[in-house]
PDB file of N, CA and C in Angstrom:
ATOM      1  N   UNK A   1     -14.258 -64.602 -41.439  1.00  0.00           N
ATOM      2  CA  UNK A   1     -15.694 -64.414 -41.429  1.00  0.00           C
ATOM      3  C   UNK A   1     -16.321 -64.934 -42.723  1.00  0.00           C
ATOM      4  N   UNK A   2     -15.696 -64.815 -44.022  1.00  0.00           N
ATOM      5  CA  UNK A   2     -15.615 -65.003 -45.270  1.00  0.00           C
ATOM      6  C   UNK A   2     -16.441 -66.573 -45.189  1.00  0.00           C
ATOM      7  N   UNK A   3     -15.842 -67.323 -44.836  1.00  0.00           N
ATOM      8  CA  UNK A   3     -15.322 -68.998 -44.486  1.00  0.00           C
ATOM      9  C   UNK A   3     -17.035 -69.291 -44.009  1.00  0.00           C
ATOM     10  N   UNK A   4     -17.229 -68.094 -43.182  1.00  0.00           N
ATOM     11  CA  UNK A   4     -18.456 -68.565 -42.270  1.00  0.00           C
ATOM     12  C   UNK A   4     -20.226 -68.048 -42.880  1.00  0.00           C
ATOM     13  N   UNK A   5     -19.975 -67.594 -44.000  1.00  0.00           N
ATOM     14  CA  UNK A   5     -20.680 -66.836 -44.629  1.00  0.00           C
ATOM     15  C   UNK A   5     -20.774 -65.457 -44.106  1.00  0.00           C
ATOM     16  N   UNK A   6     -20.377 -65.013 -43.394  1.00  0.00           N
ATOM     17  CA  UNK A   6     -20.515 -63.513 -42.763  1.00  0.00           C
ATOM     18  C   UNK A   6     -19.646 -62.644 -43.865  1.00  0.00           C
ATOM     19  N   UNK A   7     -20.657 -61.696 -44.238  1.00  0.00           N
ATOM     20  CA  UNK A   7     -20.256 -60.356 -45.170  1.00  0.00           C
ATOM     21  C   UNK A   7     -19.796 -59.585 -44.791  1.00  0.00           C
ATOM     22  N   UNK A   8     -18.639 -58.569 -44.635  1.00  0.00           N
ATOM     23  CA  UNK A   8     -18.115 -57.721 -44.051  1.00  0.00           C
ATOM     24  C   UNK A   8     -18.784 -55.992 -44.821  1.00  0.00           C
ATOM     25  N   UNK A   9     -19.547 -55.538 -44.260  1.00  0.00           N
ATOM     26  CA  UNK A   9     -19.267 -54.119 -44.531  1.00  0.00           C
ATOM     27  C   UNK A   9     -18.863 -52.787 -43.800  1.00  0.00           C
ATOM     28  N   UNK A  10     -18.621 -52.716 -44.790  1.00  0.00           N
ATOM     29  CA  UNK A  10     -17.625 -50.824 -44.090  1.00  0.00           C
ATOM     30  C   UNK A  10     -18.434 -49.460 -44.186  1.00  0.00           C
ATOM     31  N   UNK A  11     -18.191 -48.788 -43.527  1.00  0.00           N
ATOM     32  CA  UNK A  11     -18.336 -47.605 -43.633  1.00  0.00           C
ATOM     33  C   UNK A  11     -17.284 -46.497 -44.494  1.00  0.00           C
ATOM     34  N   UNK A  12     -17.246 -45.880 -45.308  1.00  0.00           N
ATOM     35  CA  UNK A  12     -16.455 -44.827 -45.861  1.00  0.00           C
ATOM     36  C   UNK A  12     -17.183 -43.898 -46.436  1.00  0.00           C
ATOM     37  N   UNK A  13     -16.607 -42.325 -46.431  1.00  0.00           N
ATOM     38  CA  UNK A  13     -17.177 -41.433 -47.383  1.00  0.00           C
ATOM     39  C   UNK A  13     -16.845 -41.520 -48.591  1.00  0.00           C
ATOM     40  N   UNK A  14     -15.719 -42.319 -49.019  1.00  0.00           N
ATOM     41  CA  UNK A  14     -15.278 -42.821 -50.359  1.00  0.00           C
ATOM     42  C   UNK A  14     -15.989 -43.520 -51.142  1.00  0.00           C
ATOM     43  N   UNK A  15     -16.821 -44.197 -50.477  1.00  0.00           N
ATOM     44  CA  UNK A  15     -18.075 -45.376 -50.858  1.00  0.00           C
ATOM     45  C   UNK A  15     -18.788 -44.887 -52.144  1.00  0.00           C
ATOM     46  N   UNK A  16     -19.088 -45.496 -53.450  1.00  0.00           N
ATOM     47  CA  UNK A  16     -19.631 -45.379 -54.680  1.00  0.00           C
ATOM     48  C   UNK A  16     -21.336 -45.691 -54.396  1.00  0.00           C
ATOM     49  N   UNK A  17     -21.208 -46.696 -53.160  1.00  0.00           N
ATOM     50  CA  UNK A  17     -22.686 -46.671 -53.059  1.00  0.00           C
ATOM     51  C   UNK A  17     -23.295 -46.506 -51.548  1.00  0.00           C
ATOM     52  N   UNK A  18     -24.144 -46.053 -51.130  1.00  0.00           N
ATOM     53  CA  UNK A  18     -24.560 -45.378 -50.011  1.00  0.00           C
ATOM     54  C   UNK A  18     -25.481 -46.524 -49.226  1.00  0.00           C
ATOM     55  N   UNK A  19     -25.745 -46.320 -48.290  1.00  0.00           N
ATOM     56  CA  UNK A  19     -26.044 -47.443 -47.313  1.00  0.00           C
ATOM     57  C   UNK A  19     -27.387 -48.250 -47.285  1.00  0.00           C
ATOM     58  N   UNK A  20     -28.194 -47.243 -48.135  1.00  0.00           N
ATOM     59  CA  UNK A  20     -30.026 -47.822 -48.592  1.00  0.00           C
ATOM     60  C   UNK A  20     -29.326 -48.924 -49.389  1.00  0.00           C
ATOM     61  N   UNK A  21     -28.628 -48.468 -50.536  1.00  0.00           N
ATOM     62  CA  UNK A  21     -28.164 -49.062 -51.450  1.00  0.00           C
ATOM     63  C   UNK A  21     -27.527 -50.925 -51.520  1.00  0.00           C
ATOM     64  N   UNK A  22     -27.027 -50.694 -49.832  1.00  0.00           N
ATOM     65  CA  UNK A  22     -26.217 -52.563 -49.856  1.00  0.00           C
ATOM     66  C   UNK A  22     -27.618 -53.512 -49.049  1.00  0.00           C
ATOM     67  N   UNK A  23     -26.769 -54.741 -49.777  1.00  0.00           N
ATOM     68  CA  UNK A  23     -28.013 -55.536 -48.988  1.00  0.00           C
ATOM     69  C   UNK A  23     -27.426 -55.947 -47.807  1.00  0.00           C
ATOM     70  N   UNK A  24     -28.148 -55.835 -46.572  1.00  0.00           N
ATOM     71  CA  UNK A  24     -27.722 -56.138 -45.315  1.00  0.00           C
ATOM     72  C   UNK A  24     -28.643 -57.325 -44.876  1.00  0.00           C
ATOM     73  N   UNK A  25     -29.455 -57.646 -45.493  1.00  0.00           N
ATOM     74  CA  UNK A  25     -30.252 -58.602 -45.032  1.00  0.00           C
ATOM     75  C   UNK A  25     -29.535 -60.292 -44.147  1.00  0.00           C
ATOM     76  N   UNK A  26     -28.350 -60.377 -45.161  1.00  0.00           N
ATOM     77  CA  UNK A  26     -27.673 -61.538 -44.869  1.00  0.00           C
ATOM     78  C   UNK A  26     -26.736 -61.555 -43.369  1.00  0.00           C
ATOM     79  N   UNK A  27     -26.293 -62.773 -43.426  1.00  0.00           N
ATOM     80  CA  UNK A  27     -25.408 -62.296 -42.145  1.00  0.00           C
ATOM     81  C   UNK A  27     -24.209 -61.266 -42.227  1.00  0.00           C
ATOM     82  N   UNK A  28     -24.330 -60.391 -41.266  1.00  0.00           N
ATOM     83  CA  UNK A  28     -22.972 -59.624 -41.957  1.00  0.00           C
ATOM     84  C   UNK A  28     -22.271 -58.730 -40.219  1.00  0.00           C
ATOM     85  N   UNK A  29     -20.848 -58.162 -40.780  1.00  0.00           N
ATOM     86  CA  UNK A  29     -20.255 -57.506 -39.790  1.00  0.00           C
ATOM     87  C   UNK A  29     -19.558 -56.410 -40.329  1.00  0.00           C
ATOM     88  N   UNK A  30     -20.486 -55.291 -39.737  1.00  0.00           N
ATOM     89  CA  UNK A  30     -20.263 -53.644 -39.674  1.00  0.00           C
ATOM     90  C   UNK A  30     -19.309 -53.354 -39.379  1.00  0.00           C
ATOM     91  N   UNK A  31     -18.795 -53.037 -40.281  1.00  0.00           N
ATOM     92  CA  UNK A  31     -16.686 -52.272 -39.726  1.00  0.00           C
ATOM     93  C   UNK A  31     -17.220 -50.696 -39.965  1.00  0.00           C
ATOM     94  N   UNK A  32     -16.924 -50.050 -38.707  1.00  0.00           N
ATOM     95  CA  UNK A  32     -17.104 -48.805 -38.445  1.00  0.00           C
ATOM     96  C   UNK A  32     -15.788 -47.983 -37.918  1.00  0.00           C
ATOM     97  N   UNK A  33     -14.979 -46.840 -38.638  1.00  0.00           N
ATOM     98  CA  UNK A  33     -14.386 -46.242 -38.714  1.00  0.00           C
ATOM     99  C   UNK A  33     -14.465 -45.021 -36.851  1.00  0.00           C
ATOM    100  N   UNK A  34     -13.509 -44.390 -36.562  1.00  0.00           N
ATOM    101  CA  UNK A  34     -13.327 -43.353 -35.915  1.00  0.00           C
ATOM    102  C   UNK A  34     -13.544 -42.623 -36.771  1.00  0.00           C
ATOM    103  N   UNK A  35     -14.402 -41.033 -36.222  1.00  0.00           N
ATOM    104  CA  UNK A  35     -14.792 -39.967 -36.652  1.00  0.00           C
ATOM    105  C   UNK A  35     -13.359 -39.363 -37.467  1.00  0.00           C
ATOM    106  N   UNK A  36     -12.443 -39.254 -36.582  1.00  0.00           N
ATOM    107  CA  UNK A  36     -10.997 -38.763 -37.089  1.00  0.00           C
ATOM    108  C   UNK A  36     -10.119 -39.571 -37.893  1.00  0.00           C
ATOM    109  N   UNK A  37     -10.349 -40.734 -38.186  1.00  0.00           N
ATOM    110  CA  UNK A  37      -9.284 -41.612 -38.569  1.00  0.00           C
ATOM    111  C   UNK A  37      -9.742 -42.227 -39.993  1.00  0.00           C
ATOM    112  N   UNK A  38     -10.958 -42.983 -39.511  1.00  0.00           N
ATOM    113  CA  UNK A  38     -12.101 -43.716 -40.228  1.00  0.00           C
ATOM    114  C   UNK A  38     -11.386 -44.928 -39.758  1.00  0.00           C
ATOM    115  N   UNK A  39     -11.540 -45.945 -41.246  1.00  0.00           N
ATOM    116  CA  UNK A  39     -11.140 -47.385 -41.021  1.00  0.00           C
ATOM    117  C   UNK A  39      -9.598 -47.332 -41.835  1.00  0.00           C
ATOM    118  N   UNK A  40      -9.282 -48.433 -41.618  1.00  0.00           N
ATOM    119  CA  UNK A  40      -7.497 -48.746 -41.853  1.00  0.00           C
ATOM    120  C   UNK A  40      -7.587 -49.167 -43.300  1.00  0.00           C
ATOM    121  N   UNK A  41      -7.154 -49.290 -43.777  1.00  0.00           N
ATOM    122  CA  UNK A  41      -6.989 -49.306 -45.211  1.00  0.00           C
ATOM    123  C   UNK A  41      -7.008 -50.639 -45.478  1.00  0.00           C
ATOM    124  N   UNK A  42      -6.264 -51.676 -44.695  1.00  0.00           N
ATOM    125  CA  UNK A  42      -6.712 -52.790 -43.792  1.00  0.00           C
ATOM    126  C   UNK A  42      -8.112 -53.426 -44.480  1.00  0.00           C
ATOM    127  N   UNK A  43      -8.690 -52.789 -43.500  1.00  0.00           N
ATOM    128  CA  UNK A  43     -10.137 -53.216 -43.369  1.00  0.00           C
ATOM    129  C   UNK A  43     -11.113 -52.860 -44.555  1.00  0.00           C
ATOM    130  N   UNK A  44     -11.174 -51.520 -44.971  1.00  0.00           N
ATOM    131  CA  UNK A  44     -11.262 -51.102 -45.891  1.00  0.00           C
ATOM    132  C   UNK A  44     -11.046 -51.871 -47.415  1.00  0.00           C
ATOM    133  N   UNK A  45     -10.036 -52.856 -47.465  1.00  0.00           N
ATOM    134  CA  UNK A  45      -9.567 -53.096 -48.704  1.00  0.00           C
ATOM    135  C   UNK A  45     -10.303 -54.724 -48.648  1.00  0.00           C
ATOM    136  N   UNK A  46     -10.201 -54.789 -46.980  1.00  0.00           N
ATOM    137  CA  UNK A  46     -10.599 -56.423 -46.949  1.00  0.00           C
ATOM    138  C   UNK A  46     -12.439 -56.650 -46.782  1.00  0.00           C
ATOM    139  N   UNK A  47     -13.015 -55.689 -46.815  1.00  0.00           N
ATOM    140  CA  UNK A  47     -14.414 -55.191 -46.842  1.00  0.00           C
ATOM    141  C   UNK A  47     -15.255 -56.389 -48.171  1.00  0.00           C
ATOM    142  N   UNK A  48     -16.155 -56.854 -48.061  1.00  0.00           N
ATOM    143  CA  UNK A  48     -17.178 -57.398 -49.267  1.00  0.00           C
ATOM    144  C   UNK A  48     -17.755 -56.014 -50.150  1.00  0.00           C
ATOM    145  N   UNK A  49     -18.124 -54.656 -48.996  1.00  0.00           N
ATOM    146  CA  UNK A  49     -18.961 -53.760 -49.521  1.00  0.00           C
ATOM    147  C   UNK A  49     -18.558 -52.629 -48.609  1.00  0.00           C
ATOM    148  N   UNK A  50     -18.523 -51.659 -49.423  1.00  0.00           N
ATOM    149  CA  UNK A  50     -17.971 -50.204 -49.171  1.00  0.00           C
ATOM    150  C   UNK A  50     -19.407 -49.404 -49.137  1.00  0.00           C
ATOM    151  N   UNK A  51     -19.799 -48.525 -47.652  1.00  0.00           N
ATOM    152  CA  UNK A  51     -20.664 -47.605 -47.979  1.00  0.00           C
ATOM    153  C   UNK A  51     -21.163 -46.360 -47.643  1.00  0.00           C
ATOM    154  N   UNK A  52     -21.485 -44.909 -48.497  1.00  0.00           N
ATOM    155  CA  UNK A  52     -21.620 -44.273 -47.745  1.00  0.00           C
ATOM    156  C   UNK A  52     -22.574 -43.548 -46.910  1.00  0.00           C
ATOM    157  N   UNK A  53     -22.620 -42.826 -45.751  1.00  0.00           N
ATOM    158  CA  UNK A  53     -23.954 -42.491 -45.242  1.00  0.00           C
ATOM    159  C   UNK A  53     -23.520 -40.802 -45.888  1.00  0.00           C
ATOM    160  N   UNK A  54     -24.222 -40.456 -46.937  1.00  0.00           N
ATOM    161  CA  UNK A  54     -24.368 -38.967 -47.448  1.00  0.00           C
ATOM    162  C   UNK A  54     -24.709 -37.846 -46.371  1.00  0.00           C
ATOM    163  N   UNK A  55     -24.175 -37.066 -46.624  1.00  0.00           N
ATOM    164  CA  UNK A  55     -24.322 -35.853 -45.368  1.00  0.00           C
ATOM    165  C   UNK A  55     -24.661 -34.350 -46.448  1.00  0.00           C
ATOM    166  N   UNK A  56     -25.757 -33.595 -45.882  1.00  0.00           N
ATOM    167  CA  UNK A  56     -25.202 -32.271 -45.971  1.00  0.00           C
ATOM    168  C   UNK A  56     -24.491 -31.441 -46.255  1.00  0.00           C
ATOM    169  N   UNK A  57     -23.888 -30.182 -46.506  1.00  0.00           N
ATOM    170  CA  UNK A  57     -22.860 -29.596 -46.174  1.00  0.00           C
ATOM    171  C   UNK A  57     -21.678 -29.736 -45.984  1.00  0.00           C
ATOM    172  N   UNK A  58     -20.441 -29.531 -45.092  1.00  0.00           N
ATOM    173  CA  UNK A  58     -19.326 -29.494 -45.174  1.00  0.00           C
ATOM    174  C   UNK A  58     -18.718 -30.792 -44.806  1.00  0.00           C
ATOM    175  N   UNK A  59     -19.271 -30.961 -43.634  1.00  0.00           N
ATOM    176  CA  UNK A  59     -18.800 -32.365 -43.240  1.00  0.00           C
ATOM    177  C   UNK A  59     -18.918 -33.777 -43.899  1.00  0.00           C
ATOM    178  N   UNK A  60     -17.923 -34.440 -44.056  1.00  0.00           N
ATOM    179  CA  UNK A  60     -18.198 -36.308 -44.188  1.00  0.00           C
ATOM    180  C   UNK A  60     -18.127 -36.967 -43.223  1.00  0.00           C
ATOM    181  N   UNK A  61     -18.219 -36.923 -41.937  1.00  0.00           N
ATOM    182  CA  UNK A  61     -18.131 -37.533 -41.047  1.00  0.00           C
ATOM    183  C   UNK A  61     -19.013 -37.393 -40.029  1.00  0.00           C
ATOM    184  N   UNK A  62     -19.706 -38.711 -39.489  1.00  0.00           N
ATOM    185  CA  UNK A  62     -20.345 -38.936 -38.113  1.00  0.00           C
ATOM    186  C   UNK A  62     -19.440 -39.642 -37.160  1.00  0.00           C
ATOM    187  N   UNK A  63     -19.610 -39.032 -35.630  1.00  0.00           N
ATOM    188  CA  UNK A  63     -19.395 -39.932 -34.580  1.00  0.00           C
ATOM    189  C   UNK A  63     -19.783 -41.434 -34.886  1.00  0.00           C
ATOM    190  N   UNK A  64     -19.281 -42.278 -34.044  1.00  0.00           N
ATOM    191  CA  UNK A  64     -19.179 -44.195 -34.755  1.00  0.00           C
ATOM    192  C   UNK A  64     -20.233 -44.471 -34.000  1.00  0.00           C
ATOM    193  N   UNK A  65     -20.971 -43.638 -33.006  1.00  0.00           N
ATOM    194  CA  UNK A  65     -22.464 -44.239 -32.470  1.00  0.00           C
ATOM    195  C   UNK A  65     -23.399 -43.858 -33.127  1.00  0.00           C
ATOM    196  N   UNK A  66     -23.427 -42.594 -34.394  1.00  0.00           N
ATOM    197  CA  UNK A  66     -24.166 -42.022 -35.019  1.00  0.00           C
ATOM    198  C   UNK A  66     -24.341 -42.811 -36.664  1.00  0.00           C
ATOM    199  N   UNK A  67     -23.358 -42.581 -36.448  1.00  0.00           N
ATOM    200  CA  UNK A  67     -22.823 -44.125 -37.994  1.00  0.00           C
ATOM    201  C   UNK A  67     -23.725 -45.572 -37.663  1.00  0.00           C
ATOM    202  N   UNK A  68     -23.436 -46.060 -36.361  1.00  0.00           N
ATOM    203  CA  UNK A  68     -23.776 -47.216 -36.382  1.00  0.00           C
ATOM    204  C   UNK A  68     -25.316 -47.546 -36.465  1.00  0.00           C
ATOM    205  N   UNK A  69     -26.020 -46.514 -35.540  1.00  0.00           N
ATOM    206  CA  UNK A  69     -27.497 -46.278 -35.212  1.00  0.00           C
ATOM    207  C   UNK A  69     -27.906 -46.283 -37.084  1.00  0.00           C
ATOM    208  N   UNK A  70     -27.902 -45.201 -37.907  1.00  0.00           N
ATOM    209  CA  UNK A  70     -28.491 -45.127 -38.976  1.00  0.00           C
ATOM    210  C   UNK A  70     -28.101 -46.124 -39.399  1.00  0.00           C
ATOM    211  N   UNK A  71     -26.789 -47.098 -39.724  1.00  0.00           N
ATOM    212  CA  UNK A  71     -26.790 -47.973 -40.856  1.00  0.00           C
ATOM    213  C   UNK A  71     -27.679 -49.243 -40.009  1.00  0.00           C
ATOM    214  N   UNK A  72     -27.112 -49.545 -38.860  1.00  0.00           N
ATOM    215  CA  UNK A  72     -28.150 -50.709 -37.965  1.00  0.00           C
ATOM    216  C   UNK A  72     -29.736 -50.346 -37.985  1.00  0.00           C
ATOM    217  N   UNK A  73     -30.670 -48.817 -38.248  1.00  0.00           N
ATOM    218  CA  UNK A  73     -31.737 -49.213 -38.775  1.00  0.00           C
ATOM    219  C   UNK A  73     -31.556 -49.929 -39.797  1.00  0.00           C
ATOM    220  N   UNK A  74     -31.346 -48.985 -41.022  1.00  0.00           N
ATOM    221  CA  UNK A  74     -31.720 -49.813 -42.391  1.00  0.00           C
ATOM    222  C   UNK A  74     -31.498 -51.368 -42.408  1.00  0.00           C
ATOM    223  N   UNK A  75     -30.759 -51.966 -42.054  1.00  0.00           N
ATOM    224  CA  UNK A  75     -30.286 -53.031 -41.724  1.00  0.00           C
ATOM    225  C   UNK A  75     -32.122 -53.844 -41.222  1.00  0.00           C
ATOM    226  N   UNK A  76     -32.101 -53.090 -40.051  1.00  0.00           N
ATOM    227  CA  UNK A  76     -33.383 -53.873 -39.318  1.00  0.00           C
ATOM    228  C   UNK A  76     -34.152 -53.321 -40.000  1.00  0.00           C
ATOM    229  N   UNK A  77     -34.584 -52.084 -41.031  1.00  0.00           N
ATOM    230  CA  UNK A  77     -36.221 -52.230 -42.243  1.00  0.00           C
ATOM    231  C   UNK A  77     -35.976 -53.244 -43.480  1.00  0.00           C
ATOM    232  N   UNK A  78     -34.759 -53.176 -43.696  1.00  0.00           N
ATOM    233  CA  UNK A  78     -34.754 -54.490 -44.410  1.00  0.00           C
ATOM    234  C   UNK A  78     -34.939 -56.021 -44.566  1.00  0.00           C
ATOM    235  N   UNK A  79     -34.379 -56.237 -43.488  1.00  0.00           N
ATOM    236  CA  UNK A  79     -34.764 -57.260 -42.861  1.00  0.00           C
ATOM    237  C   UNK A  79     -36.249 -57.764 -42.601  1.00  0.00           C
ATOM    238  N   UNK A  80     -36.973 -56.385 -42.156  1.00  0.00           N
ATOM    239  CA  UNK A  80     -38.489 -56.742 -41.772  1.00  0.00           C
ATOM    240  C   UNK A  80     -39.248 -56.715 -43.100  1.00  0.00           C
ATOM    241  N   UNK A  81     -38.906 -56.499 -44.257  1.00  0.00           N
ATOM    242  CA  UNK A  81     -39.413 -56.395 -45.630  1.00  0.00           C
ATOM    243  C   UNK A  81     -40.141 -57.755 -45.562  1.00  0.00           C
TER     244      UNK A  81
END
C-alpha cells in the first residue's frame, strides 16, 4: 500500500495519540482490530499511525462497527475542512 501512497492506520488502546489527533485526510487504510483480540502485532507494527479512540470508565474496547463509524466520521470532517 506503502508503494501506492496509501497510509495505513490502526486502531489500538495502546495508541500515544488518539484519533482527532492523525491526519486522515490523505489516502489511507483503516486496520481495525476484533473487540477481543484487537489487531496482530503484524499489523500493528506494520501500521504508518497508531490510534486511540479514548473511552470512559472501565472498558478499552469498542465493537469493530463502533470503532469504524467514529474514526470514518472524523476522517469525513476532515476532509470537508
Amino acid at each position: 500500500m506503502q508503494s501506492k501512497g496509501i497510509r495505513s492506520l490502526a486502531t489500538s488502546p495502546a495508541a500515544t495519540k488518539t484519533f482527532w489527533d492523525v491526519d486522515c485526510r490523505g489516502p489511507s487504510a483503516l486496520l481495525l482490530g476484533s473487540e477481543k483480540d484487537g489487531l496482530s502485532d503484524f499489523l500493528l507494527g506494520s501500521a504508518n499511525e497508531k490510534m486511540s479512540i479514548p473511552q470512559a470508565g472501565l472498558s478499552d474496547s469498542l465493537n469493530v462497527s463502533m470503532a469504524a463509524g467514529i474514526v470514518l466520521f472524523e476522517a469525513v470532517r476532515q476532509r470537508r475542512k
